[in-house]
PDB file of N, CA and C in Angstrom:
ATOM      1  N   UNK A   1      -7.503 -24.932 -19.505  1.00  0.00           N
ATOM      2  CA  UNK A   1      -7.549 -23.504 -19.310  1.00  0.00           C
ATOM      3  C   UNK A   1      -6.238 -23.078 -18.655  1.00  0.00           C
ATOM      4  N   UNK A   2      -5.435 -22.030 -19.169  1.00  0.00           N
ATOM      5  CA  UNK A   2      -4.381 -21.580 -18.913  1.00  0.00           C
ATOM      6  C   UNK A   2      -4.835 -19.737 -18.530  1.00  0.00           C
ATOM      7  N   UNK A   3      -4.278 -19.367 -17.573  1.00  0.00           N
ATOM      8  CA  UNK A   3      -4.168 -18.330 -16.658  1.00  0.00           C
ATOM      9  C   UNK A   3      -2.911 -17.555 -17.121  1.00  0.00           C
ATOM     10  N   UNK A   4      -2.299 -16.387 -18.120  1.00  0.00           N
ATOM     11  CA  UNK A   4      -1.584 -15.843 -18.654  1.00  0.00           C
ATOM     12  C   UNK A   4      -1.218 -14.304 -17.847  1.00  0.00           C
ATOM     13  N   UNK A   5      -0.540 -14.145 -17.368  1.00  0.00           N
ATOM     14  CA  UNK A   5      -0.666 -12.810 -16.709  1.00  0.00           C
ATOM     15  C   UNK A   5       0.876 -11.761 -17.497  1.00  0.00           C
ATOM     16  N   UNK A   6       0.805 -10.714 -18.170  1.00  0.00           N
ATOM     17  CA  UNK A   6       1.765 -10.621 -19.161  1.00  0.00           C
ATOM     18  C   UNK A   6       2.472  -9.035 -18.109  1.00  0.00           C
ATOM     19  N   UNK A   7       3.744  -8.342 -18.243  1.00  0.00           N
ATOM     20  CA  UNK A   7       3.963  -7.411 -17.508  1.00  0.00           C
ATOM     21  C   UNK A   7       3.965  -6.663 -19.332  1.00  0.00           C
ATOM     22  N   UNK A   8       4.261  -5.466 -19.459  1.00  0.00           N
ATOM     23  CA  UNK A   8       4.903  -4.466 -19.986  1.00  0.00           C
ATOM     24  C   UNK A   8       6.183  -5.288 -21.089  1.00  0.00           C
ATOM     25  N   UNK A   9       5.600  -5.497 -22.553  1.00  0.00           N
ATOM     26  CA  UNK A   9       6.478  -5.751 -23.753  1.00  0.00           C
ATOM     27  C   UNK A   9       6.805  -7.331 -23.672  1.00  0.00           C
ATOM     28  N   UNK A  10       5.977  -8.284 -22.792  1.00  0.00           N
ATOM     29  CA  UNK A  10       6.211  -9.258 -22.699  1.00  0.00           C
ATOM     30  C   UNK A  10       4.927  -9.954 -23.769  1.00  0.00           C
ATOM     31  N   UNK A  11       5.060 -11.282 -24.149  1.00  0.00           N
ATOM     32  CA  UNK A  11       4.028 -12.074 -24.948  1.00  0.00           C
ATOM     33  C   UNK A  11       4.487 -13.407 -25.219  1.00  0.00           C
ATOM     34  N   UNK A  12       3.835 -14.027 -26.222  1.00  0.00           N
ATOM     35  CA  UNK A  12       4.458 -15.272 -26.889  1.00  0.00           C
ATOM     36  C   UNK A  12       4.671 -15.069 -28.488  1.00  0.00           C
ATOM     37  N   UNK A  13       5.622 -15.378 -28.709  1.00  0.00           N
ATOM     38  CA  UNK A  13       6.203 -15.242 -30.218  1.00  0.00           C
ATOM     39  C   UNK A  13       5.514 -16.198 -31.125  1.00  0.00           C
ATOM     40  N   UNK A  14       5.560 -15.796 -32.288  1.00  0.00           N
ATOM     41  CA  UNK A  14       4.393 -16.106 -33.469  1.00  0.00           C
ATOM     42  C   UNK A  14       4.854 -18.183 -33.221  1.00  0.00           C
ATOM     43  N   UNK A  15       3.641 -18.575 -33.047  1.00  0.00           N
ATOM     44  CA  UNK A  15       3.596 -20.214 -33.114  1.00  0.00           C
ATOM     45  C   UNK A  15       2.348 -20.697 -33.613  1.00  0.00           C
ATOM     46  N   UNK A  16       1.934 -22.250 -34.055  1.00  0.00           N
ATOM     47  CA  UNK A  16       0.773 -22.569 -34.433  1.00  0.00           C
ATOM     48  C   UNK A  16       0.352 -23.666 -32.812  1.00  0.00           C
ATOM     49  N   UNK A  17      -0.729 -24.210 -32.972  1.00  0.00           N
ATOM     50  CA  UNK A  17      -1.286 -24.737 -31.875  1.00  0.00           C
ATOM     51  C   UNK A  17      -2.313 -26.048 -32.740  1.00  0.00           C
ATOM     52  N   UNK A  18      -2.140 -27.331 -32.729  1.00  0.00           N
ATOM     53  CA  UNK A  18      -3.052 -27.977 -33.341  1.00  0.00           C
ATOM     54  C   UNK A  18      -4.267 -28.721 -32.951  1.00  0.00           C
ATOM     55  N   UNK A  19      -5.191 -27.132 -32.154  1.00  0.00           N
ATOM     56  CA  UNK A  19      -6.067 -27.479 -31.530  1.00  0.00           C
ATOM     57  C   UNK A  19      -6.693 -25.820 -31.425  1.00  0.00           C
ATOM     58  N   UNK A  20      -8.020 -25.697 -31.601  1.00  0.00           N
ATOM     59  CA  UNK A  20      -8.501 -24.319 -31.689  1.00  0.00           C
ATOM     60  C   UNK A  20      -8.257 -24.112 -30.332  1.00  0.00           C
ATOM     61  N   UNK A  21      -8.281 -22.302 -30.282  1.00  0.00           N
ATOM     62  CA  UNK A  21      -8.220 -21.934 -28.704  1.00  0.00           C
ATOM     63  C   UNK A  21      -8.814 -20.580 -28.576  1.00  0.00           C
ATOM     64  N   UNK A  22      -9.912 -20.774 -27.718  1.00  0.00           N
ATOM     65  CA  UNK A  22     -10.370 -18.932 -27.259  1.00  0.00           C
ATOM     66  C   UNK A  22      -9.644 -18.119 -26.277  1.00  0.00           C
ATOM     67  N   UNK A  23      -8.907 -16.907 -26.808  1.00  0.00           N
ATOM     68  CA  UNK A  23      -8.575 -16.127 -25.754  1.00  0.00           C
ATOM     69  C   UNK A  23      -9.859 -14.801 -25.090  1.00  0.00           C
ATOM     70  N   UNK A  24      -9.543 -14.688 -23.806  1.00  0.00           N
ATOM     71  CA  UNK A  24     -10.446 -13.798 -22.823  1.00  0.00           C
ATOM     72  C   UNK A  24      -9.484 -12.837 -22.218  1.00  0.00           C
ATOM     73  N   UNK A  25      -9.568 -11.858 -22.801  1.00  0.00           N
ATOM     74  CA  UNK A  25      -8.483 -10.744 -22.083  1.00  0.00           C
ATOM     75  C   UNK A  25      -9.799 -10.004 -20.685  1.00  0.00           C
ATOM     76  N   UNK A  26      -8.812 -10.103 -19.536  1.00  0.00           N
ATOM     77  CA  UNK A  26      -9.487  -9.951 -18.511  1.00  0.00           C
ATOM     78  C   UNK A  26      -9.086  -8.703 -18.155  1.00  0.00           C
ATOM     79  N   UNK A  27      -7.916  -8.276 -18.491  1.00  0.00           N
ATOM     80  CA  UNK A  27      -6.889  -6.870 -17.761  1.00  0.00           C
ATOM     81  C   UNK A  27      -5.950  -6.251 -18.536  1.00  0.00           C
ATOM     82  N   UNK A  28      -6.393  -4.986 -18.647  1.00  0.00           N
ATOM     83  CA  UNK A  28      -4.972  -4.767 -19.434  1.00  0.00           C
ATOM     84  C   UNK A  28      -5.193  -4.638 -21.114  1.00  0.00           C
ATOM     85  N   UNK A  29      -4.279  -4.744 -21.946  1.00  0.00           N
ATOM     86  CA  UNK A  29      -4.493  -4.496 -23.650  1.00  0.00           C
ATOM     87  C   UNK A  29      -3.574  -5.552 -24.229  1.00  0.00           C
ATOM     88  N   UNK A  30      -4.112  -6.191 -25.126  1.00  0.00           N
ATOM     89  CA  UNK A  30      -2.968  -7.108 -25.408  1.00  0.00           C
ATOM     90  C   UNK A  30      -2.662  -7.061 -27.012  1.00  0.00           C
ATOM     91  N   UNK A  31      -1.784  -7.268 -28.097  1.00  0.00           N
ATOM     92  CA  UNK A  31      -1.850  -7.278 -29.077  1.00  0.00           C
ATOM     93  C   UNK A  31      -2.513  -8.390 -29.505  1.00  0.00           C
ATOM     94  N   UNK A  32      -2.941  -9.199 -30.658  1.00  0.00           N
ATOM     95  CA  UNK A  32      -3.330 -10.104 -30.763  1.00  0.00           C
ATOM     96  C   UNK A  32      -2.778 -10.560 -32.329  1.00  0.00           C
ATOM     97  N   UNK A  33      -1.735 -11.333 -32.787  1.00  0.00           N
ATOM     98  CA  UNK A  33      -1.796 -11.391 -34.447  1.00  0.00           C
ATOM     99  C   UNK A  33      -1.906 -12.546 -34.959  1.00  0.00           C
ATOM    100  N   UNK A  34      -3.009 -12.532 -35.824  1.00  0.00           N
ATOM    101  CA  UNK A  34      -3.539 -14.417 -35.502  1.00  0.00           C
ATOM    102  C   UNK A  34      -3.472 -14.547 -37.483  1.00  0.00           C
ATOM    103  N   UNK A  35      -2.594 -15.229 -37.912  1.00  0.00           N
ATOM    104  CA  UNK A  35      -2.695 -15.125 -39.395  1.00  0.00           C
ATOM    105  C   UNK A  35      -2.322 -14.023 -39.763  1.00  0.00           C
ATOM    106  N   UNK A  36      -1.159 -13.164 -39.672  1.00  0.00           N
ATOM    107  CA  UNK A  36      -0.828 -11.836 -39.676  1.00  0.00           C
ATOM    108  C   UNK A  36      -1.853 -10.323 -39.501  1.00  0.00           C
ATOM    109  N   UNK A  37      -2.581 -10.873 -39.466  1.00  0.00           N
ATOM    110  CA  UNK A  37      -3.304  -9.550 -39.147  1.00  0.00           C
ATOM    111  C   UNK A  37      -3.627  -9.158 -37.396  1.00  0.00           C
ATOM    112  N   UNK A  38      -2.587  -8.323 -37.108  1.00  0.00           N
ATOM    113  CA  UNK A  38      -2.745  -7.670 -35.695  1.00  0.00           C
ATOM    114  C   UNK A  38      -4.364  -7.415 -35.307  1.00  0.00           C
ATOM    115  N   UNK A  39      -4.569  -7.433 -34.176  1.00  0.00           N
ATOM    116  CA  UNK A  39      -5.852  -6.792 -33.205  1.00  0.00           C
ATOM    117  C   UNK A  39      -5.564  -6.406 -32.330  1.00  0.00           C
ATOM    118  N   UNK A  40      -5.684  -5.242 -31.945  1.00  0.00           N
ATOM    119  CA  UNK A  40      -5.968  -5.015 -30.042  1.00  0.00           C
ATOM    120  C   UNK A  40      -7.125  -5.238 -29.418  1.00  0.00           C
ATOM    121  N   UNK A  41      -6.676  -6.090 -28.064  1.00  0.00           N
ATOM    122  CA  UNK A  41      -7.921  -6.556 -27.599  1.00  0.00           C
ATOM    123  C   UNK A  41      -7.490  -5.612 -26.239  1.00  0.00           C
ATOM    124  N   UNK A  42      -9.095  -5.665 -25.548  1.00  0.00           N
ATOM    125  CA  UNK A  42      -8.999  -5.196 -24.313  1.00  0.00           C
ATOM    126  C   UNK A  42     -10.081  -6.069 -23.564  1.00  0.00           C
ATOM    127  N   UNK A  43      -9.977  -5.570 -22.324  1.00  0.00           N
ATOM    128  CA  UNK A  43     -10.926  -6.321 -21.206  1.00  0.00           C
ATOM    129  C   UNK A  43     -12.727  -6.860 -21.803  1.00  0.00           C
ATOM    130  N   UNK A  44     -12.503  -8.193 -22.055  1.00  0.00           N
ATOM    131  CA  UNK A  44     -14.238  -8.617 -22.516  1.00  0.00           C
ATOM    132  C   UNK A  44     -13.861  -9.156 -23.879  1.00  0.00           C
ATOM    133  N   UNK A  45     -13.189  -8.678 -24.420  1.00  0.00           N
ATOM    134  CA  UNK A  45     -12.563  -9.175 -25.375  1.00  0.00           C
ATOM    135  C   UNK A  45     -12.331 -10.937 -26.043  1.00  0.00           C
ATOM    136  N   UNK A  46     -13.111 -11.655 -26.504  1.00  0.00           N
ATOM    137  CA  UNK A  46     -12.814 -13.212 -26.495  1.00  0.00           C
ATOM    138  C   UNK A  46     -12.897 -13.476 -28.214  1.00  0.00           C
ATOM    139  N   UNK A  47     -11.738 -14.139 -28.241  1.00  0.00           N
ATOM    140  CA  UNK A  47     -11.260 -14.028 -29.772  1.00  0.00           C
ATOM    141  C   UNK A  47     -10.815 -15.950 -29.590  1.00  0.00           C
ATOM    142  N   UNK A  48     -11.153 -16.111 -31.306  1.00  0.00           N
ATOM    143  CA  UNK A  48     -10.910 -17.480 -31.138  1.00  0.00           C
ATOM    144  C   UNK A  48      -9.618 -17.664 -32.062  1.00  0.00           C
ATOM    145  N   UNK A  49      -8.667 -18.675 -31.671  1.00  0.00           N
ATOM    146  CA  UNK A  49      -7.433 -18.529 -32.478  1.00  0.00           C
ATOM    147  C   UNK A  49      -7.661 -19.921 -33.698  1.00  0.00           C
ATOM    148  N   UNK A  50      -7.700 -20.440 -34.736  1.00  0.00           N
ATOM    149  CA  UNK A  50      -8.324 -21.511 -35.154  1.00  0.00           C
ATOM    150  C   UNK A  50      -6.116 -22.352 -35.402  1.00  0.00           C
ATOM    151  N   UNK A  51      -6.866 -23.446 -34.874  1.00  0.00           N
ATOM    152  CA  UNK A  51      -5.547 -24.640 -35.506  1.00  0.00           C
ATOM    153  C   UNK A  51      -4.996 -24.591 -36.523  1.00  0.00           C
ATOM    154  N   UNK A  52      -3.596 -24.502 -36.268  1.00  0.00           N
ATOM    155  CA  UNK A  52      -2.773 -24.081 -37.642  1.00  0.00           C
ATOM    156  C   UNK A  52      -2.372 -23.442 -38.510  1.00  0.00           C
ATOM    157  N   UNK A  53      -2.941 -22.337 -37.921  1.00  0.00           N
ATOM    158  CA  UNK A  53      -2.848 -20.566 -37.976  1.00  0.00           C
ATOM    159  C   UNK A  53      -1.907 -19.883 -36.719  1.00  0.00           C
ATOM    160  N   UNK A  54      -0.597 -19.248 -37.486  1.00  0.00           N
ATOM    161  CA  UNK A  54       0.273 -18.681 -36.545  1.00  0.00           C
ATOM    162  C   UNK A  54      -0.318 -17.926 -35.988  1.00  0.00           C
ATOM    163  N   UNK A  55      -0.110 -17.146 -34.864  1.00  0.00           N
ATOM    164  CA  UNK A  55      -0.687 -16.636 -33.926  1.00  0.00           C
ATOM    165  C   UNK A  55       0.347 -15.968 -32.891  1.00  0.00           C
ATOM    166  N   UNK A  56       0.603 -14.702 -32.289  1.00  0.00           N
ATOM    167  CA  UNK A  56       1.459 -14.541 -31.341  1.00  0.00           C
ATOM    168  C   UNK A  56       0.828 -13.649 -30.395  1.00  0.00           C
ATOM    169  N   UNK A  57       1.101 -13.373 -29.318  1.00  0.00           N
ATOM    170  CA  UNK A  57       0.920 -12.058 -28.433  1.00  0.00           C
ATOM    171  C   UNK A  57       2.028 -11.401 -27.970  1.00  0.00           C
ATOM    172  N   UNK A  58       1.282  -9.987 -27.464  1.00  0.00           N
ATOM    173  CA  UNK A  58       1.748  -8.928 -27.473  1.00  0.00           C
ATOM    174  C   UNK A  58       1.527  -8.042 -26.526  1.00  0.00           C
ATOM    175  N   UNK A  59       2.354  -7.738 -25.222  1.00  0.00           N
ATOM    176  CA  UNK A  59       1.706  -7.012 -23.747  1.00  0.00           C
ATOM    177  C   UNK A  59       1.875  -5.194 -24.216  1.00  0.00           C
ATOM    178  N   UNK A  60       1.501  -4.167 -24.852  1.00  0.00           N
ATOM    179  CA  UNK A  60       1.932  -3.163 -24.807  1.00  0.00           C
ATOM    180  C   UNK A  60       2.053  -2.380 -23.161  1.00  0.00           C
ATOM    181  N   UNK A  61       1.150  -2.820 -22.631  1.00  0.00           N
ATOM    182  CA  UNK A  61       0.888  -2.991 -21.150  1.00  0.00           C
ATOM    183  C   UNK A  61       0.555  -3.785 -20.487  1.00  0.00           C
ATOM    184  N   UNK A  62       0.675  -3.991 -18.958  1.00  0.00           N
ATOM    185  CA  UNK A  62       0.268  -4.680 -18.203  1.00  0.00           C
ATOM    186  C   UNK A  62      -1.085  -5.484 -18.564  1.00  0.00           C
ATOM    187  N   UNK A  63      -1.340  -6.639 -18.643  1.00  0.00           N
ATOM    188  CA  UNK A  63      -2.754  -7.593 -19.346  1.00  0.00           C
ATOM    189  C   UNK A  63      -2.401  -9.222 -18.297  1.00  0.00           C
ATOM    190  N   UNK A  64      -3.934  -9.618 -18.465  1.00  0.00           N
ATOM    191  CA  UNK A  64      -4.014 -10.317 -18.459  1.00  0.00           C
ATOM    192  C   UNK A  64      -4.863 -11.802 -19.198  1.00  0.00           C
ATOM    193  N   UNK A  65      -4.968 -12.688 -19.525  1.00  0.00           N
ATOM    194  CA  UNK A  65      -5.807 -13.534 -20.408  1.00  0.00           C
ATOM    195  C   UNK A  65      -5.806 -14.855 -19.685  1.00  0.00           C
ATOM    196  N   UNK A  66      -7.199 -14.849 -20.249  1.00  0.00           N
ATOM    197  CA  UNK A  66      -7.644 -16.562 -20.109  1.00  0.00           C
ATOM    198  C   UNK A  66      -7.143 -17.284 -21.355  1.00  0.00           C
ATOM    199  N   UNK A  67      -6.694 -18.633 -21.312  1.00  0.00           N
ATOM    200  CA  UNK A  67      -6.765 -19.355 -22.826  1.00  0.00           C
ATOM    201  C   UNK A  67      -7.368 -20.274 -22.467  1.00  0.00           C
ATOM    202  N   UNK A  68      -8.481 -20.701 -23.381  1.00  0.00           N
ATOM    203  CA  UNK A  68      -8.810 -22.369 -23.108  1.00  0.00           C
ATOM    204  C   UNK A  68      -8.991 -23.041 -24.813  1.00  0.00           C
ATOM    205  N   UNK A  69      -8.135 -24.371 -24.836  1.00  0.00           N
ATOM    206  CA  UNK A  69      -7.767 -24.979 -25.265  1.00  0.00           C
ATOM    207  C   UNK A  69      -9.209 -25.895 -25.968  1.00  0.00           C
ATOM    208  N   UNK A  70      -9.550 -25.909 -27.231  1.00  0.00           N
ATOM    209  CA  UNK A  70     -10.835 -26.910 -26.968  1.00  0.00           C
ATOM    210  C   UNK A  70     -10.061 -28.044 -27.948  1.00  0.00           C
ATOM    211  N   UNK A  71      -9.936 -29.077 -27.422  1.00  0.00           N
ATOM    212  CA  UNK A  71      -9.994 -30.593 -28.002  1.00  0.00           C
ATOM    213  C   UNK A  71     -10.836 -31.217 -28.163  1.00  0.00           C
ATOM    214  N   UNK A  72     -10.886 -31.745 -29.553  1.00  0.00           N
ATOM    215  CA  UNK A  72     -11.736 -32.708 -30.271  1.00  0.00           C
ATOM    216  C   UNK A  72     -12.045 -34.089 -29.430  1.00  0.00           C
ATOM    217  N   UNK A  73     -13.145 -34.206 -28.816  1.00  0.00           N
ATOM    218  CA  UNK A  73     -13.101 -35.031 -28.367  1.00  0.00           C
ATOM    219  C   UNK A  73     -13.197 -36.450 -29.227  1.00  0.00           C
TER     220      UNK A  73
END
């Protein structure tokens, strides 16, 4: 579990991850573009990103997110 806290136009640029991952937006609005198709998420918000599917974020404002990582055990 990773703790993401984003300011104003900040994010992570489009990457893949080879391991599914749920994001939890706790604060704030975040973009979300998972396989090119954008979302805005807001607070409650829990979106799952699936392995090997680009994916980036996007702070239009102040946000914050949970990520947790699930590995195959």
């Amino acid at each position: 579990m990773t703790l993401f806290a984003f300011a104003v136009g900040q994010g992570l640029t489009e990457h893949t991850s080879p391991f599914d991952a749920l994001v939890m937006v706790l604060e704030g609005v975040l973009t979300l573009t998972i396989g090119g198709m954008a979302m805005r998420a807001e607070p409650g918000t829990l979106v799952r990103m699936p392995a090997g599917i680009p994916h980036a974020v996007d702070a239009p404002q102040a946000a914050r997110m949970l990520l947790t990582m699930l590995k195959a055990s």
